[in-house]
Structures are given as C-alpha cells and as structure tokens.
Protein backbone atom coordinates (compact mmCIF):
# COMPACT_ATOMS: atom_id res chain seq x y z
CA UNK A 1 0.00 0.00 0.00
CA UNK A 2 1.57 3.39 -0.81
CA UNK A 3 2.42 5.50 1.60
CA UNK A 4 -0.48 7.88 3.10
CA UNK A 5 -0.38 11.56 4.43
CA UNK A 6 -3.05 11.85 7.19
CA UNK A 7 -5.54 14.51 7.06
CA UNK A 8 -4.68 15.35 10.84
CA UNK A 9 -1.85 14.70 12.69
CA UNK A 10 -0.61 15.92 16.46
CA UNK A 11 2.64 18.05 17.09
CA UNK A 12 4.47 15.44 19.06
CA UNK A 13 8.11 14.44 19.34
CA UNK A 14 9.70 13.49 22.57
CA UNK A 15 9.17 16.30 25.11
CA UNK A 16 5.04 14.72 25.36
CA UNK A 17 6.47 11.44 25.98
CA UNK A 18 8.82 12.76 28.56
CA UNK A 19 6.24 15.11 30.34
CA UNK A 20 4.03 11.67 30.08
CA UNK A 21 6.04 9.44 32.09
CA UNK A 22 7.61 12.14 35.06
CA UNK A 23 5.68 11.52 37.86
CA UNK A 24 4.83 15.07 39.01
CA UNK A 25 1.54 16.52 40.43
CA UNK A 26 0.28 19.83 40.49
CA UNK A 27 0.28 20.18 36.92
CA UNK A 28 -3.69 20.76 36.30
CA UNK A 29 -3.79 23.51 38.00
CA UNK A 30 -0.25 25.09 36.22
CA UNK A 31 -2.17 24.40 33.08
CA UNK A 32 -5.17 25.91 33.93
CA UNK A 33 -3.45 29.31 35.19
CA UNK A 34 -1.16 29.10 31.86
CA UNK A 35 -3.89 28.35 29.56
CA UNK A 36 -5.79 31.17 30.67
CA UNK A 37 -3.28 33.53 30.58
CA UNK A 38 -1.88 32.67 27.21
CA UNK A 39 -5.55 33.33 25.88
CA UNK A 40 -5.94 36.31 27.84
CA UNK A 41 -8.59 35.43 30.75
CA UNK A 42 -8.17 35.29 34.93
CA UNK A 43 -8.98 32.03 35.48
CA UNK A 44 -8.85 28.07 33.56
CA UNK A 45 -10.77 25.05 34.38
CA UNK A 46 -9.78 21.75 32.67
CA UNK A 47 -12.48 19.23 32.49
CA UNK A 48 -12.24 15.80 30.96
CA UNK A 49 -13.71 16.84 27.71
CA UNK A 50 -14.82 20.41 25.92
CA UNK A 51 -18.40 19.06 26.08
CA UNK A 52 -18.19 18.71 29.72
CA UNK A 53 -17.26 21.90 30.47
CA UNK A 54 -19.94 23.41 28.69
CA UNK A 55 -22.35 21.28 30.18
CA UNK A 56 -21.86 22.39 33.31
CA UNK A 57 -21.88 26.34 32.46
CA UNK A 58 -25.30 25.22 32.01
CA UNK A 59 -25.43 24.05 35.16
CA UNK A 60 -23.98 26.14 37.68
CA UNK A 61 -26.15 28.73 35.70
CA UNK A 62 -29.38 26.43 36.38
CA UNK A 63 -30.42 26.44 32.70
CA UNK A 64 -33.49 24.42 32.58
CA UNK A 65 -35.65 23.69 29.79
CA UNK A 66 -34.33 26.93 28.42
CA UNK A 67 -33.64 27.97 24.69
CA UNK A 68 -29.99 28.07 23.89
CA UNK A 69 -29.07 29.54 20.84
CA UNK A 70 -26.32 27.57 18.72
CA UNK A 71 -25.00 26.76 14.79
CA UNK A 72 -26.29 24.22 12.50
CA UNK A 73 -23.44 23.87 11.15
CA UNK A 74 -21.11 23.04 14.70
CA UNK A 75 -19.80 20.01 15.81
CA UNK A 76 -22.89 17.86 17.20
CA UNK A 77 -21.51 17.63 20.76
CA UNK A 78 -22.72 21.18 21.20
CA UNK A 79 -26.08 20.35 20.66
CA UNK A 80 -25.56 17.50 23.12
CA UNK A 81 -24.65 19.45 25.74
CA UNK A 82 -27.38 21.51 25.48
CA UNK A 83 -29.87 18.60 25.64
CA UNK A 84 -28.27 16.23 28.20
CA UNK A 85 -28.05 19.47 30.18
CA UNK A 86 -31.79 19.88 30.36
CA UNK A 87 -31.98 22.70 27.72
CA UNK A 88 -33.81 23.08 24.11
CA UNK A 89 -31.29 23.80 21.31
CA UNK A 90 -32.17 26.50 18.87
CA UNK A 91 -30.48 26.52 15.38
CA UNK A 92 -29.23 29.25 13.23
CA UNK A 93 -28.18 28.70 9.70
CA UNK A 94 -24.84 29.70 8.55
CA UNK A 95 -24.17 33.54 7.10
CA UNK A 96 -23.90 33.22 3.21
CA UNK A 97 -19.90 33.35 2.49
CA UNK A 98 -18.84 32.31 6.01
CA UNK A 99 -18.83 29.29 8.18
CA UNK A 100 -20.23 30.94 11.02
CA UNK A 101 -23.90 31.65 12.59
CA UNK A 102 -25.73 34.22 10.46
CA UNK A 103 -26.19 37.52 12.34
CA UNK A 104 -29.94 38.14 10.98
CA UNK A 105 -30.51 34.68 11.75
CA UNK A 106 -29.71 35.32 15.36
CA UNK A 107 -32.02 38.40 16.00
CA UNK A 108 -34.51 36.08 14.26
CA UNK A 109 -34.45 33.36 16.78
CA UNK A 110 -33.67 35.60 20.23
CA UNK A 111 -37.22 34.80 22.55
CA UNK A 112 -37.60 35.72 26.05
CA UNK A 113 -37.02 32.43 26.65
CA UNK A 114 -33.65 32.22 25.31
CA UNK A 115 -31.17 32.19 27.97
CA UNK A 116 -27.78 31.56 26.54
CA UNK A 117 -25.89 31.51 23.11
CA UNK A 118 -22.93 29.39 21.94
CA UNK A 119 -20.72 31.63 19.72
CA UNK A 120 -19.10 29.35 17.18
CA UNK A 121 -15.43 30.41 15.55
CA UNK A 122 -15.38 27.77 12.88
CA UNK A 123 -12.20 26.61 11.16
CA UNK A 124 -10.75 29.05 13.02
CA UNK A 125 -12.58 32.03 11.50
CA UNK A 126 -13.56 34.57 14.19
CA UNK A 127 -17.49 36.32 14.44
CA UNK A 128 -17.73 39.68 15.42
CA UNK A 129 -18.04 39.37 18.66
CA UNK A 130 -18.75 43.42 18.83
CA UNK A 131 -21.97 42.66 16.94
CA UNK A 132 -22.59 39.42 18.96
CA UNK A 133 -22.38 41.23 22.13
CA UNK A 134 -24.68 44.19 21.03
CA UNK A 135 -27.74 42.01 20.12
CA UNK A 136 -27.48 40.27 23.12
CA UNK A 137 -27.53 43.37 24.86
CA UNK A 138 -30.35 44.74 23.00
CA UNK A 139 -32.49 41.34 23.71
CA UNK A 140 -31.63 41.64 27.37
CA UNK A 141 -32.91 44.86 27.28
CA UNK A 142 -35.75 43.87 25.44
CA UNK A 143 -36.51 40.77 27.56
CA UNK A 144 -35.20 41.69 31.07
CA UNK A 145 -33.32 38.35 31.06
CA UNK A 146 -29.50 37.69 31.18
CA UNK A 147 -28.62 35.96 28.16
CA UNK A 148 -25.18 33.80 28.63
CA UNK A 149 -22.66 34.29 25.71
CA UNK A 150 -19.80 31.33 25.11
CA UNK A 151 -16.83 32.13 22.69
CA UNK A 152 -16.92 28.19 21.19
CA UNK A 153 -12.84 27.97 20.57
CA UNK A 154 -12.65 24.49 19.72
CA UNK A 155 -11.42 25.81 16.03
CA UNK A 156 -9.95 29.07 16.73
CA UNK A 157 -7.45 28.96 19.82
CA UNK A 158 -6.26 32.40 19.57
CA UNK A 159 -8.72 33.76 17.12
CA UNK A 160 -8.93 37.66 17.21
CA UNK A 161 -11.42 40.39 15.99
CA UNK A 162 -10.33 43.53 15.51
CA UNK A 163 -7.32 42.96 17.11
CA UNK A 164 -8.39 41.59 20.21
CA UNK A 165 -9.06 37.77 21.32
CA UNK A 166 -12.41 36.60 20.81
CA UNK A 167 -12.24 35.13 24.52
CA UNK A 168 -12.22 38.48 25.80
CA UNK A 169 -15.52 39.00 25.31
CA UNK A 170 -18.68 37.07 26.73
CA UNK A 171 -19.05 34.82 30.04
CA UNK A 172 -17.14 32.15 29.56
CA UNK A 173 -14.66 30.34 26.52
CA UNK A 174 -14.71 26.35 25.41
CA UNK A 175 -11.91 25.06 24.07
CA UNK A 176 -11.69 20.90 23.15
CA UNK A 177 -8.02 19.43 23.62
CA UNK A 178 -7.70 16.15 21.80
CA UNK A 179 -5.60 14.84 19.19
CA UNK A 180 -7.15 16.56 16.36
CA UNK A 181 -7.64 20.16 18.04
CA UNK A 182 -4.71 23.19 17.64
CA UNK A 183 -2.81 21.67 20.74
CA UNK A 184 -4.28 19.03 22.74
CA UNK A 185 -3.49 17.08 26.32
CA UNK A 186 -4.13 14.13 24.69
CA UNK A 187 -7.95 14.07 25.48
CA UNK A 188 -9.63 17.07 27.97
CA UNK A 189 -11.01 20.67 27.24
CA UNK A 190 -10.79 23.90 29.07
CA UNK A 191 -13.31 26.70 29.92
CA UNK A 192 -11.79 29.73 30.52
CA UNK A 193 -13.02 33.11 32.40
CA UNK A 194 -12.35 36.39 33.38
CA UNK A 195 -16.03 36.04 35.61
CA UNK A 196 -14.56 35.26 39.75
CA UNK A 197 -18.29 34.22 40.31
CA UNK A 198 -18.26 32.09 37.31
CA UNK A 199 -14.70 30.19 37.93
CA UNK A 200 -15.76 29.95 41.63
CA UNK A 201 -18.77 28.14 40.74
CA UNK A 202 -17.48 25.70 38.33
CA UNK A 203 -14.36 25.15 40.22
CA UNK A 204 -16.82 23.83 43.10
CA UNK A 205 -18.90 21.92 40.43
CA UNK A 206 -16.77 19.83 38.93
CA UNK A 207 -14.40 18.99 42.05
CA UNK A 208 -18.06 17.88 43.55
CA UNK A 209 -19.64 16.21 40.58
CA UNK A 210 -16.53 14.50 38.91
CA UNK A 211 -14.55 11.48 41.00
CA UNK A 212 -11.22 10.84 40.29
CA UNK A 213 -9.98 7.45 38.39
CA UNK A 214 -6.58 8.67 38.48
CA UNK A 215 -4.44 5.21 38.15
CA UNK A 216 -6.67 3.27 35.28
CA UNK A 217 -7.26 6.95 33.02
CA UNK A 218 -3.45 7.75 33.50
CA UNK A 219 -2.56 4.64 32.01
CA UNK A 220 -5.47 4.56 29.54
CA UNK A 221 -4.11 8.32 28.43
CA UNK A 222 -0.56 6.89 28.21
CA UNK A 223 -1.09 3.99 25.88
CA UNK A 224 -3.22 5.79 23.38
CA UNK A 225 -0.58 8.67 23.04
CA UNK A 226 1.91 5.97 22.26
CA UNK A 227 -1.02 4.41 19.79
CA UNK A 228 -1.26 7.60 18.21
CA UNK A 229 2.18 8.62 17.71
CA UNK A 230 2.66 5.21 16.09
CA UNK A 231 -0.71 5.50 13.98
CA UNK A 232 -0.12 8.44 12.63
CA UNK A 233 3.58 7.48 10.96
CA UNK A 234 2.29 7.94 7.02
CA UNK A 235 3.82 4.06 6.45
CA UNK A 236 1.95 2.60 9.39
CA UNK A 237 -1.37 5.12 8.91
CA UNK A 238 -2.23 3.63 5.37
CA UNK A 239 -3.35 0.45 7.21
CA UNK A 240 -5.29 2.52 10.01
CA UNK A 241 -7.36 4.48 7.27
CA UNK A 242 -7.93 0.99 5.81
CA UNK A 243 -9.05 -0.43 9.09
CA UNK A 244 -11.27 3.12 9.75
CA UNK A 245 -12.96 2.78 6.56
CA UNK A 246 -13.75 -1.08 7.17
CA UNK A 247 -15.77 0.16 10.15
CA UNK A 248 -13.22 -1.96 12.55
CA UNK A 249 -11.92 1.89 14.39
CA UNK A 250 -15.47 2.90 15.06
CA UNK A 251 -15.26 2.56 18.50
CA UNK A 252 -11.58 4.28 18.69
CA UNK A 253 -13.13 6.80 15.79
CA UNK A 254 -16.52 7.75 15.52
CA UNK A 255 -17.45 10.00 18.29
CA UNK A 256 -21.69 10.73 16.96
CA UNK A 257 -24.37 8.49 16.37
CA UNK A 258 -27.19 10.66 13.94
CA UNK A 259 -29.49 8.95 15.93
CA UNK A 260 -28.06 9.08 19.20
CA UNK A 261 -27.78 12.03 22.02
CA UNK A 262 -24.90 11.21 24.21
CA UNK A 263 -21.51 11.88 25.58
CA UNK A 264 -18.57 9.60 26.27
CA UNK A 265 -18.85 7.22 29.25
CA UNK A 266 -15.94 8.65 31.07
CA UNK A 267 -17.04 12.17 30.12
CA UNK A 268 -17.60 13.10 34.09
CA UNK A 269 -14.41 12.53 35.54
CA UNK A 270 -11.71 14.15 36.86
CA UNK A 271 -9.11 15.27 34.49
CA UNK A 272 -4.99 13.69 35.34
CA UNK A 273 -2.30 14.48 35.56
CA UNK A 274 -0.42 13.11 32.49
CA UNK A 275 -2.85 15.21 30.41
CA UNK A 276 -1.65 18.25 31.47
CA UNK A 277 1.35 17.72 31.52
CA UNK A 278 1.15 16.87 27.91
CA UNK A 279 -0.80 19.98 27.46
CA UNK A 280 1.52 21.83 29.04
CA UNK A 281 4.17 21.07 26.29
CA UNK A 282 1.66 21.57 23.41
CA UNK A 283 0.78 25.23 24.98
CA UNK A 284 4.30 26.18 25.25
CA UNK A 285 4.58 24.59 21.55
CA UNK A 286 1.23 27.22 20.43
CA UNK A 287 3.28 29.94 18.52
CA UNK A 288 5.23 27.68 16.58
CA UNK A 289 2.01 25.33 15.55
CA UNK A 290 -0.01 28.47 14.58
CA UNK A 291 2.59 29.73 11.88
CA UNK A 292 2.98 26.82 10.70
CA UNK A 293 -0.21 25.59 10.26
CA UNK A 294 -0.73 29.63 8.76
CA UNK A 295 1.86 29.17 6.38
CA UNK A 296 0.47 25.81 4.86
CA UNK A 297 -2.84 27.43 4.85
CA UNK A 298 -1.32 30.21 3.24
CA UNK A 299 0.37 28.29 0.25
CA UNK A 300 -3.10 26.12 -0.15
CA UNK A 301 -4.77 28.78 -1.01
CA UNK A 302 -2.38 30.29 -3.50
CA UNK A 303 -2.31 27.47 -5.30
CA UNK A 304 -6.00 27.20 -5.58
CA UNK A 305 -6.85 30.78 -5.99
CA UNK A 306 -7.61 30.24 -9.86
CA UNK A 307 -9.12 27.07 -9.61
CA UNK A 308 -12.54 27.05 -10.65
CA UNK A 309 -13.47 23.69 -9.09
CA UNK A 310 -12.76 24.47 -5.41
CA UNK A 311 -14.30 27.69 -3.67
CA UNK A 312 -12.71 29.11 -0.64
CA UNK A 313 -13.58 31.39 1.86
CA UNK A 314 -10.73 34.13 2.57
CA UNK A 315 -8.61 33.78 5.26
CA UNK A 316 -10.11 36.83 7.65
CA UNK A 317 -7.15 38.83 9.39
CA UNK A 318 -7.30 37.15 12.91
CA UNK A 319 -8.21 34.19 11.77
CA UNK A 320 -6.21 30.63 13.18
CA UNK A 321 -6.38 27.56 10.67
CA UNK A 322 -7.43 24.80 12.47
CA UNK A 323 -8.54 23.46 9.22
CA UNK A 324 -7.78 24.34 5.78
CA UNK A 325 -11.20 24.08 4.20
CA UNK A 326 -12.93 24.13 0.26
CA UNK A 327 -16.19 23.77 -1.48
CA UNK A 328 -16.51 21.85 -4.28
CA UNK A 329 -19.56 19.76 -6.00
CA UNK A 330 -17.66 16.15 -6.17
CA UNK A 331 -16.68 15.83 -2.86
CA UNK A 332 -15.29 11.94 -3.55
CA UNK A 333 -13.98 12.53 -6.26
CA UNK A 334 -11.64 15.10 -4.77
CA UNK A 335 -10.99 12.44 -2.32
CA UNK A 336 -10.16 9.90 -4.80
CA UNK A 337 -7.55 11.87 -6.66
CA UNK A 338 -5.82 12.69 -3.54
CA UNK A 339 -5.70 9.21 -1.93
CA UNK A 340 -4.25 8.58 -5.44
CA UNK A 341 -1.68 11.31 -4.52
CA UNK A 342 -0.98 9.48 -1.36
CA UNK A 343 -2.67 12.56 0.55
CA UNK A 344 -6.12 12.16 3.04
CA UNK A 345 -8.64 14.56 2.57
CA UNK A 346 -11.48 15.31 5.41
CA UNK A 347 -14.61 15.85 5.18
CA UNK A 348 -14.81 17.80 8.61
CA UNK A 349 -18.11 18.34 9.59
CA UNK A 350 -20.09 16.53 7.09
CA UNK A 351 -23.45 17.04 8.73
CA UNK A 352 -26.11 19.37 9.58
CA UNK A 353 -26.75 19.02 13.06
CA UNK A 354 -30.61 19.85 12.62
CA UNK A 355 -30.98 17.15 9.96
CA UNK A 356 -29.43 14.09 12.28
CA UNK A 357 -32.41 12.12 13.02
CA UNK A 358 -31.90 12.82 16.81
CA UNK A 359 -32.55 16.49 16.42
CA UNK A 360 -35.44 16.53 13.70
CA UNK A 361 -37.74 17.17 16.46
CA UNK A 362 -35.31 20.61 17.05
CA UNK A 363 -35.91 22.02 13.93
CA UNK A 364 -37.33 25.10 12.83
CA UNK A 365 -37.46 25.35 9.29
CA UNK A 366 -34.40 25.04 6.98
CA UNK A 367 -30.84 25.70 6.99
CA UNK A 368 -29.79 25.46 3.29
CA UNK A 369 -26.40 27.35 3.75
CA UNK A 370 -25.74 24.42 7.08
CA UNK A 371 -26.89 21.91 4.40
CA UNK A 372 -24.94 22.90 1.45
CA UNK A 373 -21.69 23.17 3.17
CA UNK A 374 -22.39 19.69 5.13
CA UNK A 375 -22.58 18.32 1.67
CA UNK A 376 -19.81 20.06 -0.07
CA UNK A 377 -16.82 20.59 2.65
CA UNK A 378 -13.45 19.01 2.39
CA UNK A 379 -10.38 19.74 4.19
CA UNK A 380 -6.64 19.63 3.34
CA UNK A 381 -3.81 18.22 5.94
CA UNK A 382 -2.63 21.70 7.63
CA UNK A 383 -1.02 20.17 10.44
CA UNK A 384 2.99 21.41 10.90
CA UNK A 385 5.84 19.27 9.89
C-alpha cells in the first residue's frame, strides 16, 4: 500500500512522551493558570472533555428547559450538551460566504425564553463578537433576562477580531483538547473566564460532581498517546485508514451516532495528571504550531486561488487555521484523486446538526447554507511538519 499523508496529525516528538512518564503533580492547575493567561482570561478550568465543560456552564447557571441559541453547522456535541443538560437547542443557519452563525438569523431566533448563546469560531474564523455582544444586549434589554454568551474555541485557539481575542468577550470560553484540536493534552477541554463568580462556581462543580480514576485513566491516556504517535507514521497510517474505513476503528473513531444524544462514558471525571502535563508542552509549543499551520494554509490557497473547481472562503485577518477548508460539487472525487496522490482529505463536519435524526424534532425550518456546506466541505492536511 503506498504510503499515506493523514488529514490530521498531532505536534508530538519526545518532550510529550517525557512530560508523560515524570511523575509530578500539580500540573492541572499550572495548566489551567497558563492556559488562561496565554488566551488572555483570569482564570482556567480543565475538564475531561470540551463538552463537559460546557455542560456544566449550564449548570452552575441552572439552565433548565431553556432555549440556547447555537450553529447548524457546529460540531454535534454542542447540541448535546445543550440537551443532556436539560436545555432546548435552537439553530441558526450559517451567514452566506462564512462558516459561522448568520447575524440576521440570530435576532430572528432571540425569545424571552432564550437564555444563553454558543458563539461558534469555525475553522478558526472569528465572528464579530462586537456585533454578537450588542444584540445580546439589545435582547436583554428587550426581555429583562441575562442571556449567557460562550466564545466556542474548539477551532480558533487564539482567534482575534479587531485585534483583540475573541475570549475576551462574553461569560465564559470552550476550548476541546484532543488529538485533532490546535494543541491538545491528549484528550480534555478547558473553559476559561475572566467572571470570579463564574470560575468559583465551576471550580466547586466539577471537584463535587466529577470522582477521580486517576491510576486506570493515567494509564489509559498513556497507551493511546503511544497508539497515536505510532498510527499516525504515514507508512503505518495507510493500514489505520484501511481499518477506519472497514468500520473496525469505530469505536476508537466515531465519536456521533445521527441517531443518538450522548456523551462519552468517562465524560464526568476528573481530568490527570499526564494530560496536562502533555498539554503543558503543546501550549508552550502554540506559537510555533499556529505559523505553521498559517503558512500551509497560506500556500493552499495560493495554489488554488484560480481554480474554478474548489471555492474558498478568505482567510479573515485574525483568523487561526485549524482546518484548511474548500467547497466543491464532487466531494469523492476530490478524495479519490488525492488518496491517489498518497494525501487524506477530510470531510470535517459533514453534517447538519438539525438534519441528524436525533434532532429533527429541534428544527425550525431550513438551513440550506448548514446543508450545502455539510454536503460540499473538504479539508486539506494543515497540520505542521
């Protein structure tokens, strides 16, 4: 089998695997204080996955059959948390030329029951947060309720608008740390704040509501960043894509079921220690990943500038490339001539989240934009060499 470029890969070389095996402690709470600060907030809170730490913003702010505002076009688990949380997600379709939540679409859809909004950069391409926060304010106004804004940084560690970072602004930031995120601790997420109230109260939530496991998910964390390091070697990877597309990785793989609202089993426990210690290295690795991963997107997107079969939205000043991404109308056979090439192409996120069977009973009309680009989105390896 020929040799196979993977359409993500992780930063790695042997500083994780060292951090990995030194048996230090007090780590999670270094990363937390560093991760905030490098993203300009007070105060971090690691949590076991991104999804968990937005589930329980909804809960210390006792969200309860509730509207909360959110893409689409997002990754599903946002919609999970919302649901598993006790909450009623509200869709917006995506602004024509841009990835993101439609600003119109968002006035549209504001209630007085609507109690919180999940502000999507995706790909790494910021919102204007300005705008964001004034039509929140107006609908407060309007509706005498306090209406929760999360910066949803998944994509767009670092993102900026107009200068600034987009997790400035709102209550609260999400960020998702596994292997195929900017810089990752292996599995977890972050929430980060410049609230006291809010860190306070999510601070006391998890360390109440999330037991440790710490000997069984340390080693568990240790043996799949050896797997992956080892995976991802483009010799070795060409069997792992064959295995993944023979369904036998699904388990390892797959993290949505269309028909299925859930999270993770171990998606309520304590983060460890190897994680951030990992992370740790990966944050102090952020600069360096960003250009590089800027650069490639750079080049892509000289090359395809006259290329009628691919459309591309612009890279936006302040924009971070967690993905490189294109439109084009035959989506496998793209992939085709590429796998000829010996190079993966994604098709990150090829769904609509309104359109999965589990949320049909969410939706409010249609999202054509959501649609179309679920259909038509492919993505090029970006990750730095």
């Amino acid at each position: 089998m020929k040799p196979l470029i993977s359409r993500l890969k992780p930063y790695y070389n042997s500083k994780e695997f060292i951090a990995a095996v030194l048996p230090t402690i007090g780590n999670i709470e270094s990363f937390e204080m560093e991760f905030a600060e490098k993203f300009e907030c007070k105060s971090g809170i690691m949590f076991p996955y991104g999804r968990s730490g937005l589930y329980s913003l909804f809960k210390i702010w006792q969200l309860s059959n509730d509207e909360i505002i959110c893409p689409a076009y997002t990754c599903v688990v946002v919609a999970h948390a919302i649901v598993l949380s006790g909450n009623i997600p509200v869709f917006v379709d995506c602004e024509e030329g841009s990835f993101n939540m439609s600003y119109a679409g968002i006035r549209n859809v504001i209630t007085e029951k609507t109690r919180a909004i999940v502000v999507t950069h995706l790909f790494g391409y910021p919102m204007d947060v300005g705008m964001i926060n004034k039509i929140v304010e107006e609908a407060e106004e309007k509706y005498g309720n306090k209406i929760y804004i999360i910066q949803d940084v998944a994509h767009a560690f670092g993102a900026k608008w107009n200068g600034e970072m987009v997790t400035k602004y709102g209550d609260a930031s999400i960020f998702g740390l596994n292997i195929s995120k900017i810089i990752n601790s292996i599995f977890g997420g972050m929430v980060i704040t410049n609230d006291d109230v809010i860190y306070k109260k999510l601070i006391e939530y998890r360390n109440n509501n999330f037991p440790k496991q710490n000997v069984s998910r340390s080693l568990k964390r240790f043996i799949y960043l050896v797997s992956v390091y080892i995976a991802f070697n483009k010799f070795i990877y060409t069997l792992v894509n064959w295995l993944e597309n023979k369904g036998f990785l699904d388990r390892f793989v797959k993290y949505y079921d269309e028909s299925v609202i859930d999270f993770p089993c171990d998606w309520n426990y304590y983060p460890v220690e190897i994680e951030a210690r990992v992370g740790l290295v990966q944050l102090r690795k952020y600069d360096e990943i960003i250009q590089k991963r800027t650069s490639k997107s750079i080049k892509y997107a000289e090359y395809f500038k006259n290329d009628d079969r691919i459309k591309l939205v612009p890279l936006s000043e302040g924009a971070t490339c967690s993905h490189f991404v294109g439109l084009v109308s035959d989506r496998d056979k793209w992939i085709a001539e590429y796998r000829e090439r010996g190079i993966q192409l994604g098709t990150i996120i090829d769904y609509s989240v309104p359109y999965m069977s589990a949320y049909e009973k969410y939706r409010r009309g249609e999202y054509p934009v959501s649609r179309f680009y679920s259909e038509h989105i492919i993505n090029f390896p970006n990750w730095p060499e």
